[in-house]
Protein backbone atom coordinates (compact mmCIF):
# COMPACT_ATOMS: atom_id res chain seq x y z
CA UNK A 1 282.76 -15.13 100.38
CA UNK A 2 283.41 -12.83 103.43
CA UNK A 3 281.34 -10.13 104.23
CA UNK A 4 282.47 -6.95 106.56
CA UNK A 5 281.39 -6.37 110.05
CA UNK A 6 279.73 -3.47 110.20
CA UNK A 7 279.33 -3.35 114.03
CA UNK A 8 280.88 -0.32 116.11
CA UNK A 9 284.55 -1.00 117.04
CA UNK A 10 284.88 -4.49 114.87
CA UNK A 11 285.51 -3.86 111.37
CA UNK A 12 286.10 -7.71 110.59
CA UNK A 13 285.34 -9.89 107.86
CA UNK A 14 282.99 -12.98 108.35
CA UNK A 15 281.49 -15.41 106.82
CA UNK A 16 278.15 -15.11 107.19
CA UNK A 17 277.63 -18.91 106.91
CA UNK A 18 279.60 -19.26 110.23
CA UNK A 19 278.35 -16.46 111.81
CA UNK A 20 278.13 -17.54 115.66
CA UNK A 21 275.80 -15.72 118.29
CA UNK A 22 279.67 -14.13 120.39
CA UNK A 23 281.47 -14.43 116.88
CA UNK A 24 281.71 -10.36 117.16
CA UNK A 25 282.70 -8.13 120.14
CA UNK A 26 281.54 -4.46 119.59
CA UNK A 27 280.90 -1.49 121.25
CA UNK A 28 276.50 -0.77 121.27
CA UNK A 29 276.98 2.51 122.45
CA UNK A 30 277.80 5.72 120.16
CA UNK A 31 281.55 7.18 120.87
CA UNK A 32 282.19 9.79 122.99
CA UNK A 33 284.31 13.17 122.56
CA UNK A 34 284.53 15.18 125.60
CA UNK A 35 287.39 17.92 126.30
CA UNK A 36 290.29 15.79 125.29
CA UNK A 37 289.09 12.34 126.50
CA UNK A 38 287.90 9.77 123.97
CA UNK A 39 285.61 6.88 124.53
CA UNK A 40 282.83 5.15 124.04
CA UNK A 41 279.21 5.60 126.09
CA UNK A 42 278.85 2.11 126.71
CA UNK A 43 282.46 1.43 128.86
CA UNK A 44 284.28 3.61 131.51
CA UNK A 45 287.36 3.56 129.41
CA UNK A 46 288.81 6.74 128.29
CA UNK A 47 292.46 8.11 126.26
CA UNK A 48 294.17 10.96 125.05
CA UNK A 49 295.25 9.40 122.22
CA UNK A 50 292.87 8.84 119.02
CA UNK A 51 294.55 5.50 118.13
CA UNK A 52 294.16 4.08 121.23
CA UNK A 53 290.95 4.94 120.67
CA UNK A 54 290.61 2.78 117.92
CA UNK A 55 291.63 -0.28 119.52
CA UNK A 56 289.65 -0.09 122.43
CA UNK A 57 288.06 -3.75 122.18
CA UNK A 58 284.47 -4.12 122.48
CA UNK A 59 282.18 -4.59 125.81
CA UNK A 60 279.51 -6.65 124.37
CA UNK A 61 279.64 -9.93 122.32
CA UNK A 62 276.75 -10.94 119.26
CA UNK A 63 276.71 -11.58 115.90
CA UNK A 64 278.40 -9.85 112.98
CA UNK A 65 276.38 -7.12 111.13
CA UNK A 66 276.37 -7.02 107.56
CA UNK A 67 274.31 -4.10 107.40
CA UNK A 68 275.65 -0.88 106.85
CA UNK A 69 274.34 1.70 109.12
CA UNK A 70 271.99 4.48 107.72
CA UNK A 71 273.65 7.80 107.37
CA UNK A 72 273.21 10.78 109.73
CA UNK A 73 270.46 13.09 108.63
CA UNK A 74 271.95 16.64 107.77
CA UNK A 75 270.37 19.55 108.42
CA UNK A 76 269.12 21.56 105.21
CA UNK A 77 271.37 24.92 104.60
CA UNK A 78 269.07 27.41 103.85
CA UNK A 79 270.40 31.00 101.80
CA UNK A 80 267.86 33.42 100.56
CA UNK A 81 270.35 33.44 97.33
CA UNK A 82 270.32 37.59 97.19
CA UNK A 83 273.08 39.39 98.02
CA UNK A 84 272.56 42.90 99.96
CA UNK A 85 274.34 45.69 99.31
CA UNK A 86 276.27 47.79 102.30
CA UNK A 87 274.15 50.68 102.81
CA UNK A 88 274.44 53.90 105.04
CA UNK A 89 272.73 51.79 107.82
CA UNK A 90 276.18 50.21 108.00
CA UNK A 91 278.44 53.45 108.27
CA UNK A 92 279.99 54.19 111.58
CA UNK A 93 277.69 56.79 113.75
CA UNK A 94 279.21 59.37 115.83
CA UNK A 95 281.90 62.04 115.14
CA UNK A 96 285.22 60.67 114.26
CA UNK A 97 288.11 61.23 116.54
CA UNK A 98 290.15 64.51 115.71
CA UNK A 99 293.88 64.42 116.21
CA UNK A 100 295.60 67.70 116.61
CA UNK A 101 299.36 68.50 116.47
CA UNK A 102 301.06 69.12 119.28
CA UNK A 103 301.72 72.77 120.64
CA UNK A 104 304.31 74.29 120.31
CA UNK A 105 306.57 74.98 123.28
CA UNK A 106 306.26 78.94 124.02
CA UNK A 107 302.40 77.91 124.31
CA UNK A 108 303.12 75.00 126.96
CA UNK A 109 302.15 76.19 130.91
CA UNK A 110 304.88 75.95 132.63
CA UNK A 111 305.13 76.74 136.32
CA UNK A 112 307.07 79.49 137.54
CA UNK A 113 310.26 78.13 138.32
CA UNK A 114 313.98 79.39 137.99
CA UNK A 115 314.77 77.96 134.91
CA UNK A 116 313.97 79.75 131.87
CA UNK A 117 316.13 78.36 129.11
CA UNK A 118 320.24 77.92 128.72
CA UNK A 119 321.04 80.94 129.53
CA UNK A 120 320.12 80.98 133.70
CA UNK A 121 322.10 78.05 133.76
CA UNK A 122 324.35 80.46 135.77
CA UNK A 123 322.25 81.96 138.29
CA UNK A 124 321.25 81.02 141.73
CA UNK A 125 317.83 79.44 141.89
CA UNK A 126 315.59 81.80 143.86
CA UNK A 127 312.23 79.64 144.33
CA UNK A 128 314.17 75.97 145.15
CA UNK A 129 316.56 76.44 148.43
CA UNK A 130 318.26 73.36 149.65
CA UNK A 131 318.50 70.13 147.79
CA UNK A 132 316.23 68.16 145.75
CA UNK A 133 314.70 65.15 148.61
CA UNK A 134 313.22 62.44 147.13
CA UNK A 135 311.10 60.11 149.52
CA UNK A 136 310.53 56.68 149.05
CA UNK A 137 307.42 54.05 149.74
């Protein structure tokens, strides 16, 4: 009858009645999952890839485990089991933004210029002598 390893990074099945003191080569120490890099606390080895992770062969030699390891303990959820309604506490405070339309064009400042609409497309400008400079930088 073989039994399964239960030792981190082995995973075999043994017999347990030739069970040698190196029969197993395992990892002691817990694995290790930092930024991208996978490994194991116990060896300077680290990958990218999760199933090179997998075969990363142990650092330390002993006997095969039969015992399965106890479970992590799990933190107890606790919900007070009422819901609360969305009160007035809740509501946006302050005064909401008001949009107006836009004015309308007679109402626009404009400064005094020569233009003042299509038709003194045909006279001489009066307040802009020369031509238009525009300066760059």
């Amino acid at each position: 009858m073989s039994l399964l390893c239960y030792n981190k990074g082995c995973g075999q099945r043994f017999d347990p009645g030739n069970n040698l003191d190196d029969a197993c080569t395992f990892h002691p120490g817990v694995p290790v999952f930092h930024d991208a890099l996978k490994g194991w606390s116990c060896c300077k080895r680290r990958t990218t890839d999760f199933s090179d992770f997998l075969s990363i062969t142990g650092c330390s030699k002993g006997p095969h485990n039969s015992e399965k390891p106890a479970e992590a303990v799990r933190p107890e959820v606790k919900t007070s089991g009422e819901r609360k309604e969305i009160g007035e506490e809740l509501k946006p405070r302050g005064d909401p933004y008001i949009i107006q339309a836009p004015k309308p064009l007679e109402q626009i400042h404009r400064p005094r210029s020569c233009y003042s609409g299509p038709e003194s497309n045909g006279e001489v400008c009066k307040h802009h002598p020369g031509v238009p400079v525009f300066h760059e930088g």
